[in-house]
Structures are given as C-alpha cells and as structure tokens.
PDB file of N, CA and C in Angstrom:
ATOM      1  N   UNK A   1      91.271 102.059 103.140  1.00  0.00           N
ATOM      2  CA  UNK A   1      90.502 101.800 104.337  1.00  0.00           C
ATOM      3  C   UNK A   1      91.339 102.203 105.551  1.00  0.00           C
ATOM      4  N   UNK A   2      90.509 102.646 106.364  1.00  0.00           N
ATOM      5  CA  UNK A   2      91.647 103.156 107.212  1.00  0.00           C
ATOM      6  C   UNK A   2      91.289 102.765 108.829  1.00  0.00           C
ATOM      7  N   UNK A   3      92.019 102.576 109.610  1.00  0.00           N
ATOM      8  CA  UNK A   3      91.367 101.315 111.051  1.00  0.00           C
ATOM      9  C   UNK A   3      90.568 101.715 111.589  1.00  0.00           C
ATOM     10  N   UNK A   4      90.088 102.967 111.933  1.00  0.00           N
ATOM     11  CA  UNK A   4      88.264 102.941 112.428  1.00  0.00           C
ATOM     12  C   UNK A   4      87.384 102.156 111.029  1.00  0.00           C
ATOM     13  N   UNK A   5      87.765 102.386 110.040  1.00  0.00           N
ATOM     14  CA  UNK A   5      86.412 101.766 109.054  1.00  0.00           C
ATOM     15  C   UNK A   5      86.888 100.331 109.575  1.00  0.00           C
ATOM     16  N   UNK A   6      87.789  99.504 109.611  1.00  0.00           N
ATOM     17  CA  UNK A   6      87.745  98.078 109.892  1.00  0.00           C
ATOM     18  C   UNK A   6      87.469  98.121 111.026  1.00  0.00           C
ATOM     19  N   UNK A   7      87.291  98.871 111.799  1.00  0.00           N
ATOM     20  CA  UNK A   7      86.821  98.478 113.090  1.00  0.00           C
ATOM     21  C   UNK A   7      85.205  98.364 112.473  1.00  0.00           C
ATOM     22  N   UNK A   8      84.776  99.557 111.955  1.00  0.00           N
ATOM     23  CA  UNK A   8      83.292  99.358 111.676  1.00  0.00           C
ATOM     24  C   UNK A   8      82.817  98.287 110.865  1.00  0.00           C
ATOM     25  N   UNK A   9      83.614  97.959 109.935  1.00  0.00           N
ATOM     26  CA  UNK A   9      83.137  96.440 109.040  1.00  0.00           C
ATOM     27  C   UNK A   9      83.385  95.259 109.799  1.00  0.00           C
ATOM     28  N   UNK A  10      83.970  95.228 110.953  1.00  0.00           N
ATOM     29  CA  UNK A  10      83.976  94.141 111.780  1.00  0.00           C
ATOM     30  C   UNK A  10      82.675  94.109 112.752  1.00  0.00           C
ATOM     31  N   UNK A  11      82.269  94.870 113.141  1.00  0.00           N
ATOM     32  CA  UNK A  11      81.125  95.317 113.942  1.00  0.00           C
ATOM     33  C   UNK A  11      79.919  95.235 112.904  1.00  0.00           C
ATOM     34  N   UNK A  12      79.845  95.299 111.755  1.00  0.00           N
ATOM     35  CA  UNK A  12      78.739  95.329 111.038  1.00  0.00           C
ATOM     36  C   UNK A  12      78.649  93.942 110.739  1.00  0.00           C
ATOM     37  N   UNK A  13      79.859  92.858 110.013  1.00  0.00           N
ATOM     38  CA  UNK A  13      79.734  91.616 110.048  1.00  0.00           C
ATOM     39  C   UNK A  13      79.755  90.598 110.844  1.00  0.00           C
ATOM     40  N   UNK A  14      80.397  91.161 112.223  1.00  0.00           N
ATOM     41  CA  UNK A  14      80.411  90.167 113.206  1.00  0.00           C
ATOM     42  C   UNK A  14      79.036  90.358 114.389  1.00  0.00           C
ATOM     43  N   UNK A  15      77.814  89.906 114.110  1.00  0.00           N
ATOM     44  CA  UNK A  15      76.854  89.784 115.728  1.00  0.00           C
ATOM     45  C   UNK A  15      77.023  89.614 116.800  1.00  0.00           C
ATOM     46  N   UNK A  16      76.991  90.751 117.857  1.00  0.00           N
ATOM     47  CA  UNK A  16      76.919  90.406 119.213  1.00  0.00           C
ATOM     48  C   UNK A  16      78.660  90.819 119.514  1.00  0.00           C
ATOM     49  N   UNK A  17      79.354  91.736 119.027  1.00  0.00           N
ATOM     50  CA  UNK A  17      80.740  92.366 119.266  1.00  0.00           C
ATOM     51  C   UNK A  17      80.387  93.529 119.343  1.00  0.00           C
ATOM     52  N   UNK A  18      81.035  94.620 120.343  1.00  0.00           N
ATOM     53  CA  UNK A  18      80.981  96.234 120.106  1.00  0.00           C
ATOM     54  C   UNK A  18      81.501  96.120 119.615  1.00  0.00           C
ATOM     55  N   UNK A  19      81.574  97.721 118.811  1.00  0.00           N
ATOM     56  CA  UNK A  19      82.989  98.766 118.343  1.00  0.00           C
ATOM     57  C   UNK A  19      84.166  98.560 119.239  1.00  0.00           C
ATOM     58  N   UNK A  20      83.685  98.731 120.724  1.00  0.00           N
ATOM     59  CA  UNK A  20      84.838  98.586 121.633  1.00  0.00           C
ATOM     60  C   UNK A  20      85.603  97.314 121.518  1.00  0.00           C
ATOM     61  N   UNK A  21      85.198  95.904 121.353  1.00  0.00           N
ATOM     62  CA  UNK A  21      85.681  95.304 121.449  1.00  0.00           C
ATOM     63  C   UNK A  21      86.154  95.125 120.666  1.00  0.00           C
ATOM     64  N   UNK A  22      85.393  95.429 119.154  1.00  0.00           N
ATOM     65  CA  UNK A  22      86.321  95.296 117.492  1.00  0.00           C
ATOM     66  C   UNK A  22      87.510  96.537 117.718  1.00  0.00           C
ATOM     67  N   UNK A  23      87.613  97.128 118.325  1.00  0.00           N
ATOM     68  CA  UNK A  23      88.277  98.216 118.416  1.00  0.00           C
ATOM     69  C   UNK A  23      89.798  97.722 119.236  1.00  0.00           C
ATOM     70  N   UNK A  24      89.528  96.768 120.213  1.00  0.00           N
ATOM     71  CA  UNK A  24      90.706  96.682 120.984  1.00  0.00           C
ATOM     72  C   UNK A  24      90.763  95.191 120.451  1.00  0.00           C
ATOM     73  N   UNK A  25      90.132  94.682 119.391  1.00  0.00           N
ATOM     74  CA  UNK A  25      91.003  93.045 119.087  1.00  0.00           C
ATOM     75  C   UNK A  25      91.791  93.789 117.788  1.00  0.00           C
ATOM     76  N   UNK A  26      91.284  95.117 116.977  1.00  0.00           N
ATOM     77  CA  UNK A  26      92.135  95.229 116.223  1.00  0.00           C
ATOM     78  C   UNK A  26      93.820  95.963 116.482  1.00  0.00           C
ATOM     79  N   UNK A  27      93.607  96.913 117.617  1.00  0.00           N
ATOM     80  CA  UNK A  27      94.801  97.491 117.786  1.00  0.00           C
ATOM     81  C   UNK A  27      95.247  96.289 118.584  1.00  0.00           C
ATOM     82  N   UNK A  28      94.881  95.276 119.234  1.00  0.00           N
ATOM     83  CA  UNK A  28      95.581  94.142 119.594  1.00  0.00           C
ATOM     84  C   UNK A  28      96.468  93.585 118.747  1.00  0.00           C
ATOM     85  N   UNK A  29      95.741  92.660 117.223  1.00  0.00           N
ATOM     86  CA  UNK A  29      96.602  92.390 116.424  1.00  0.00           C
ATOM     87  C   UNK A  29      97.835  93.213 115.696  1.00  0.00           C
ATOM     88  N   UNK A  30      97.303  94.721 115.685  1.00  0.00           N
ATOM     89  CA  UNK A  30      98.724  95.537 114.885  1.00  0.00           C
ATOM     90  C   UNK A  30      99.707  95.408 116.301  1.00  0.00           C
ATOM     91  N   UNK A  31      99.479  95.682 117.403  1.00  0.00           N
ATOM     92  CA  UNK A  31     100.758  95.665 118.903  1.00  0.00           C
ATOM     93  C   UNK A  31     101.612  94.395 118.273  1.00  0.00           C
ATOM     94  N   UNK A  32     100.736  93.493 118.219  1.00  0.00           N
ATOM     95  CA  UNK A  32     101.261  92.166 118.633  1.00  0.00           C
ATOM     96  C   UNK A  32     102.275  92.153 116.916  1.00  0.00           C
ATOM     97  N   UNK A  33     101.629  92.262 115.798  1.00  0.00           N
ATOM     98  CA  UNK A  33     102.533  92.322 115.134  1.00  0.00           C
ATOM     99  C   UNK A  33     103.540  93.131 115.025  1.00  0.00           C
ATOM    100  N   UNK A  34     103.612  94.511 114.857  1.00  0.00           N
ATOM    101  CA  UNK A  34     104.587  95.262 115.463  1.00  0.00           C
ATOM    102  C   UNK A  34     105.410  94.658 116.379  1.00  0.00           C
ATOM    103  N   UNK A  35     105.216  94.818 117.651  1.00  0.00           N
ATOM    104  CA  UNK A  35     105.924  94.004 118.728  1.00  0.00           C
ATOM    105  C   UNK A  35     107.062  92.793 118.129  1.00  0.00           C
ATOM    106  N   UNK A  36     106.583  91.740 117.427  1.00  0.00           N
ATOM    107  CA  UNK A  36     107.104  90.619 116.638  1.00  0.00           C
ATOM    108  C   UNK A  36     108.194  91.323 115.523  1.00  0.00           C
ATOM    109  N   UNK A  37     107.839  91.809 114.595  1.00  0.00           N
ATOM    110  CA  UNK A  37     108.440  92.977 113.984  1.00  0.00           C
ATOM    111  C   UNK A  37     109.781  93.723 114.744  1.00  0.00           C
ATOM    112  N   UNK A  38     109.584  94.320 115.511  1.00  0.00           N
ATOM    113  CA  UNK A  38     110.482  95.170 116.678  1.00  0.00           C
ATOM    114  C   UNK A  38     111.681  94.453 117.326  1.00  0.00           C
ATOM    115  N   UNK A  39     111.186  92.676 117.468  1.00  0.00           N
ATOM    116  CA  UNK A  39     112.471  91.905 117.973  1.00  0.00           C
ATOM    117  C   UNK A  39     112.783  90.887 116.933  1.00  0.00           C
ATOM    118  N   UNK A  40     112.384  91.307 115.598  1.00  0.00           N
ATOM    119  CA  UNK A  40     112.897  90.363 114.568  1.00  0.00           C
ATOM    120  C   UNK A  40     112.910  89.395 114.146  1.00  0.00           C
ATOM    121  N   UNK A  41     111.402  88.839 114.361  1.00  0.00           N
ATOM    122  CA  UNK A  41     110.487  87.914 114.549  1.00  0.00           C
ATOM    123  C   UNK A  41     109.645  88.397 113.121  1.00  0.00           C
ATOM    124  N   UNK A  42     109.173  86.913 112.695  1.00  0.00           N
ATOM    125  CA  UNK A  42     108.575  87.253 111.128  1.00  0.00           C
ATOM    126  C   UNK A  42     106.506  86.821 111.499  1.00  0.00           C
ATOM    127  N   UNK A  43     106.298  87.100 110.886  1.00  0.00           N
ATOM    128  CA  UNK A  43     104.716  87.128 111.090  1.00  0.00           C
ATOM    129  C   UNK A  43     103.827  86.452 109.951  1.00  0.00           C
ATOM    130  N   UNK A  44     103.382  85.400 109.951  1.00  0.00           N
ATOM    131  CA  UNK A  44     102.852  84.423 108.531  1.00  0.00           C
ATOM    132  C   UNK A  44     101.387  84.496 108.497  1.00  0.00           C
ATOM    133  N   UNK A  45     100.694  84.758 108.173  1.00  0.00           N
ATOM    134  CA  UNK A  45      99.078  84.432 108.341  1.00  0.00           C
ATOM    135  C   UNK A  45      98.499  83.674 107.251  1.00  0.00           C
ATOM    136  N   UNK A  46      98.219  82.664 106.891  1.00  0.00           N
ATOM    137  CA  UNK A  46      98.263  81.523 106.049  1.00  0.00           C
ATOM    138  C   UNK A  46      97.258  82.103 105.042  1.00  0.00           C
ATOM    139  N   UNK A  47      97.264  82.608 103.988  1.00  0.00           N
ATOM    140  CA  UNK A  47      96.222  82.737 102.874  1.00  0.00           C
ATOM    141  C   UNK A  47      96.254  84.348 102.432  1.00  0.00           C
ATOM    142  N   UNK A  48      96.806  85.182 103.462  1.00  0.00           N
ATOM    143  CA  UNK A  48      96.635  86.742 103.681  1.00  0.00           C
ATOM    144  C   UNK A  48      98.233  86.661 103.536  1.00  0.00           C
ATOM    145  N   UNK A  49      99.130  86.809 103.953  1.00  0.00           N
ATOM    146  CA  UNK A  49     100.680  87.053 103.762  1.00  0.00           C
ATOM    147  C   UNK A  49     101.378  86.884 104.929  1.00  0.00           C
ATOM    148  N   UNK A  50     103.143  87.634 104.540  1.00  0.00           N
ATOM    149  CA  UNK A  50     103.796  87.119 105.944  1.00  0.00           C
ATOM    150  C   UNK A  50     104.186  88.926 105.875  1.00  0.00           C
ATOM    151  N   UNK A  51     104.531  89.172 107.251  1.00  0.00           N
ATOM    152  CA  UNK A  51     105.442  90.229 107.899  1.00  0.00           C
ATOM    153  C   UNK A  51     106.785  90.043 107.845  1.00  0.00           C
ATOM    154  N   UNK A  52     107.967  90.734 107.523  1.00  0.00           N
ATOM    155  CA  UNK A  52     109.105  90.463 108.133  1.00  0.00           C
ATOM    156  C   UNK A  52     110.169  91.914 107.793  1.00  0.00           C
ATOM    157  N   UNK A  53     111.322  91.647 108.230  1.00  0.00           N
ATOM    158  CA  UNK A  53     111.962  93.243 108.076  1.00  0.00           C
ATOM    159  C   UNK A  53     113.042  92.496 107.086  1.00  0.00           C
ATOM    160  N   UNK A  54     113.507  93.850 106.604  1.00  0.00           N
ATOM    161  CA  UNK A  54     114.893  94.005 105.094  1.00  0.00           C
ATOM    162  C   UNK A  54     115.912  94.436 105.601  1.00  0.00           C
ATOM    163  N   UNK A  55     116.994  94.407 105.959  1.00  0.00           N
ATOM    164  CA  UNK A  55     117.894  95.359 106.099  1.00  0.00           C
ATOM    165  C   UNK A  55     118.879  96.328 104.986  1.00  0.00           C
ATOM    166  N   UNK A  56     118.520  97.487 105.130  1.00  0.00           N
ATOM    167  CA  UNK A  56     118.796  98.393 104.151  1.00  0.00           C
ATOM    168  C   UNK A  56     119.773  98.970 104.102  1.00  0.00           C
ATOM    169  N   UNK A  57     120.883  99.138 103.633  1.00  0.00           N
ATOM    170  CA  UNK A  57     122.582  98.920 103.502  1.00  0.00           C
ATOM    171  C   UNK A  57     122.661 100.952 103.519  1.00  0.00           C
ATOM    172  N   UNK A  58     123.650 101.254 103.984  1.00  0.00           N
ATOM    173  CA  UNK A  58     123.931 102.519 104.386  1.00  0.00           C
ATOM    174  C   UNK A  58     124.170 102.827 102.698  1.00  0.00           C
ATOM    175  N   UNK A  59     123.792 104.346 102.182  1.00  0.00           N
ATOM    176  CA  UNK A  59     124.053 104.226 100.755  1.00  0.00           C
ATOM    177  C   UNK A  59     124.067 106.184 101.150  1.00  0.00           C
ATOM    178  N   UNK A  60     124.495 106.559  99.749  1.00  0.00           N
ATOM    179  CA  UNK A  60     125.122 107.855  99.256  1.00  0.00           C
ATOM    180  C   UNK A  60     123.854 108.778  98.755  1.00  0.00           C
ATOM    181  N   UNK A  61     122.784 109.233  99.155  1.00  0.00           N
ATOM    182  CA  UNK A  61     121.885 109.888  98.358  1.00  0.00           C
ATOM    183  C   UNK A  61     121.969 111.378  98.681  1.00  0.00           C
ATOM    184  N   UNK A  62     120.795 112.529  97.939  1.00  0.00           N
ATOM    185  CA  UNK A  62     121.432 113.907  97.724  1.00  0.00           C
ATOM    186  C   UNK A  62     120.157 114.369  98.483  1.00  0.00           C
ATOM    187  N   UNK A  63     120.657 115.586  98.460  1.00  0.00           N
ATOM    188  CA  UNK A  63     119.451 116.432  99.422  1.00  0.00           C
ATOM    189  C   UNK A  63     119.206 117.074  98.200  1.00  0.00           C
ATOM    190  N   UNK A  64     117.544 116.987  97.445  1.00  0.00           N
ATOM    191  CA  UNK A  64     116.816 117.667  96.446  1.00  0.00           C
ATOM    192  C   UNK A  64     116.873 118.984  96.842  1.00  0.00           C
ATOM    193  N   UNK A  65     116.799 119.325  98.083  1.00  0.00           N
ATOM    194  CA  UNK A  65     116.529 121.146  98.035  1.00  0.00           C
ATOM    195  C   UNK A  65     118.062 121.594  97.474  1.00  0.00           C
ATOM    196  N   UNK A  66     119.394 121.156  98.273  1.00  0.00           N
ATOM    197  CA  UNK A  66     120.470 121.824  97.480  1.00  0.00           C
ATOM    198  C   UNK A  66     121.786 121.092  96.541  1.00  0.00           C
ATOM    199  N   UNK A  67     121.278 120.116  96.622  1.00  0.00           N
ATOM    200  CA  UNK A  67     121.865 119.177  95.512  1.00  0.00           C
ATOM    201  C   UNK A  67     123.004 118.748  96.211  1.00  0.00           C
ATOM    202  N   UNK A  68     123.382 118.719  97.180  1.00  0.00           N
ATOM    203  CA  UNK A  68     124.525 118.036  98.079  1.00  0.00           C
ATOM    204  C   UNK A  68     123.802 116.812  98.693  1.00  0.00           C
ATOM    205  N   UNK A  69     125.526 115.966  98.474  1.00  0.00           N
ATOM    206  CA  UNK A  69     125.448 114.407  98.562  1.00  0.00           C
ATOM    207  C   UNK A  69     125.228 114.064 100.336  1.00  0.00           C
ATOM    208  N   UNK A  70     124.731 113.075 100.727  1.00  0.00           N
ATOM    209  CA  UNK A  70     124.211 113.088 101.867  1.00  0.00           C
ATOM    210  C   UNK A  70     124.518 111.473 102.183  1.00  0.00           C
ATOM    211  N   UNK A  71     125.004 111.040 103.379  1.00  0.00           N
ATOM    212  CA  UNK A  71     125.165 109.652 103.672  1.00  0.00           C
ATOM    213  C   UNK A  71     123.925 109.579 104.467  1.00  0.00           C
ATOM    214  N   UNK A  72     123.182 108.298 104.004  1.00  0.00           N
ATOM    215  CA  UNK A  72     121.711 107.541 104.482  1.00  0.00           C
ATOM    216  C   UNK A  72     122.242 106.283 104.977  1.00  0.00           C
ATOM    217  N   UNK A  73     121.868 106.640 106.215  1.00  0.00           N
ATOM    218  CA  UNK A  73     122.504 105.451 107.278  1.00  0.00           C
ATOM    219  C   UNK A  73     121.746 104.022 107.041  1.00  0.00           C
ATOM    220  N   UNK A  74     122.124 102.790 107.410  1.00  0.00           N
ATOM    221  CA  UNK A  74     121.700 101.613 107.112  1.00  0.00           C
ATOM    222  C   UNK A  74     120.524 101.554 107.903  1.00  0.00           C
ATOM    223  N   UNK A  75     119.536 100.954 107.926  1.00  0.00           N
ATOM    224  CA  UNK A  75     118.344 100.537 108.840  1.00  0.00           C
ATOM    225  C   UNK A  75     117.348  99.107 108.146  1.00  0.00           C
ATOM    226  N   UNK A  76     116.709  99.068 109.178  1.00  0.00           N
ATOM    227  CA  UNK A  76     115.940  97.891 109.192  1.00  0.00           C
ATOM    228  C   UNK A  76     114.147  98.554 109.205  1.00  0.00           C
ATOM    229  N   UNK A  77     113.761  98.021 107.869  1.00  0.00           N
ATOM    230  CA  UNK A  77     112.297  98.099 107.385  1.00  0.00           C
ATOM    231  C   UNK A  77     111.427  97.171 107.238  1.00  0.00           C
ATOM    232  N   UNK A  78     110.026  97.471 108.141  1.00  0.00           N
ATOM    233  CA  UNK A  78     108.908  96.298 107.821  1.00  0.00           C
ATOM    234  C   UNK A  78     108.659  96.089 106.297  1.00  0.00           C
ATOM    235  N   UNK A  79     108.828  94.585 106.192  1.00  0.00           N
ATOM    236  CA  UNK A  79     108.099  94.419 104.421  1.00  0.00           C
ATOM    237  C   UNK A  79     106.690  93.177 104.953  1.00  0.00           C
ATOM    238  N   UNK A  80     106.290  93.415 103.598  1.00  0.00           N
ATOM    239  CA  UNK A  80     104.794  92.365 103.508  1.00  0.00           C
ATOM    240  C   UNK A  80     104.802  92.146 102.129  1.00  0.00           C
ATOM    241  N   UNK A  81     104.549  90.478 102.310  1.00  0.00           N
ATOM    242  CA  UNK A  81     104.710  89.916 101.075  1.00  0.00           C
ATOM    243  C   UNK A  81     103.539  89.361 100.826  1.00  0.00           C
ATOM    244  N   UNK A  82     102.333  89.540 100.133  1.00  0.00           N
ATOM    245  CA  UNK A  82     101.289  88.537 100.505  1.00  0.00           C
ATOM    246  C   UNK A  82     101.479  87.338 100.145  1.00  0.00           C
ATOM    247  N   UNK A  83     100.062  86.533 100.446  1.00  0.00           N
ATOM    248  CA  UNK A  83     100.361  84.774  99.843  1.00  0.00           C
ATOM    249  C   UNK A  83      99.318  84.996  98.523  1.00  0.00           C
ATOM    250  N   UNK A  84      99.276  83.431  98.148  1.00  0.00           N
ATOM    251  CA  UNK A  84      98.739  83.250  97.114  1.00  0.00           C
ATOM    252  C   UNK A  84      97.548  83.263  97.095  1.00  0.00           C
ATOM    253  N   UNK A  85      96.767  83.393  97.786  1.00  0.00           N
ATOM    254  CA  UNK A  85      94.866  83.563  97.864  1.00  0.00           C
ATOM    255  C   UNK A  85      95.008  84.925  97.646  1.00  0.00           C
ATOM    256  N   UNK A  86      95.648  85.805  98.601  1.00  0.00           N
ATOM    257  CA  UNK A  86      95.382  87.274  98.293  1.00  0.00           C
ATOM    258  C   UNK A  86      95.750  87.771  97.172  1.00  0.00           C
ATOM    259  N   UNK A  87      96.937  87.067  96.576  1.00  0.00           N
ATOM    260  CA  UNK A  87      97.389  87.687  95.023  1.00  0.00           C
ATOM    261  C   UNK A  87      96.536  87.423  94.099  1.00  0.00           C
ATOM    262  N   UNK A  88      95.651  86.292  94.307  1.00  0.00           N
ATOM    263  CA  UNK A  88      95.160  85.674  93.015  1.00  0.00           C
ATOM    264  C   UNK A  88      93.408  86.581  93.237  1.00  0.00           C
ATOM    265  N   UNK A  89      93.225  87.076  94.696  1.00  0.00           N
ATOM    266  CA  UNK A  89      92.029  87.687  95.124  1.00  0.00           C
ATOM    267  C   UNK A  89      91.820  88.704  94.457  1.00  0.00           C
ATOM    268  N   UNK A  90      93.386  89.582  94.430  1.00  0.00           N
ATOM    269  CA  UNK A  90      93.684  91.210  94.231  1.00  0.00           C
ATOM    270  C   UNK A  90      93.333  90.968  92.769  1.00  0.00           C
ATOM    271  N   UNK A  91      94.469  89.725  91.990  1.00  0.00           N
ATOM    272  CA  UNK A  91      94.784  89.952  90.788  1.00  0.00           C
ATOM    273  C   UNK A  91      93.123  89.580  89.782  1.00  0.00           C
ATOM    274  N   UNK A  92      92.061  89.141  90.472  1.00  0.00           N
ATOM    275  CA  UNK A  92      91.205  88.737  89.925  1.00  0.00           C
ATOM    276  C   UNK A  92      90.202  90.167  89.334  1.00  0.00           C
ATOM    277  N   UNK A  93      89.370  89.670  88.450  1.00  0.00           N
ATOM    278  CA  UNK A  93      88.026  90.813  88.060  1.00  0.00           C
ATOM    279  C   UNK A  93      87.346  91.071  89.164  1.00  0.00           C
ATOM    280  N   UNK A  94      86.845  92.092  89.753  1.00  0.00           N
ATOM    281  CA  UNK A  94      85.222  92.487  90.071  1.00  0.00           C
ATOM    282  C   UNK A  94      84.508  91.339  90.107  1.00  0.00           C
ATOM    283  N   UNK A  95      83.791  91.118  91.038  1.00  0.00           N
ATOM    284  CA  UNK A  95      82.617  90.357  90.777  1.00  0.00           C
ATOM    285  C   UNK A  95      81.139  91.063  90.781  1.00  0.00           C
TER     286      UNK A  95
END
C-alpha cells in the first residue's frame, strides 16, 4: 500500500473528511514520527507497534563489483517492532 492509497482508504472510511485533509493528517503523523525518530525519541502506538533506532557498529564489508574490502561506517537506523494485536492480526488466516 502505498500513502496516496491510505490517504484514499481513509477518505472512503472516514464521512465528512477530504483527501486534503486525510492527506495532511497523514503526512502529519509520518513528520511527527520521523521528527521523534531524528532526536532519539522512541514512538509506541498501543496495539499497532513501537518506533525506535539501533545503532549499527562500524564493520568491514566488500564492494561486489571488485571484490575489495571496504570500511562501513557506524550509523543509526529506524526499527519497528510491532505489538501483539498486530502480530497475532498478521499471523492469523483470511477471513
């Protein structure tokens, strides 16, 4: 799914919202998480999952085109962990 379609399934299930407005509450929530994200701040949404970053240790990997070893500098990556409604949602049959 990709964020114009959730903009459109929000507009189709919610009465009496534009596109416009489903449009700017959704890039609202990604800013705001991002943003939180960016100063290292974790993000929980009770039933759906949490946001938070990893820090990823500087390590030795190769460049595939000529097979020389290459230092990959350390950095910091968004992870998402879901909770337990969504695992048990995902992990369930079709209805």
């Amino acid at each position: 799914m990709t964020k114009s379609e959730l903009v459109e399934m929000i507009t189709e299930k919610q009465e009496g919202i534009t596109r416009r407005e489903a449009e700017v509450v959704v890039n609202t929530i990604f800013s705001v998480i991002g943003d939180a994200l960016a100063t290292g701040d974790h993000v929980e949404l009770r039933g759906f999952g949490s946001f938070t970053t990893k820090q990823r240790n500087a390590r030795l990997g190769r460049n595939p085109k000529t097979g020389d070893s290459v230092m990959v500098p350390a950095k910091v990556v968004p992870h998402f962990k879901p909770g337990k409604e969504l695992r048990e949602r995902v992990d369930s049959p079709a209805e």
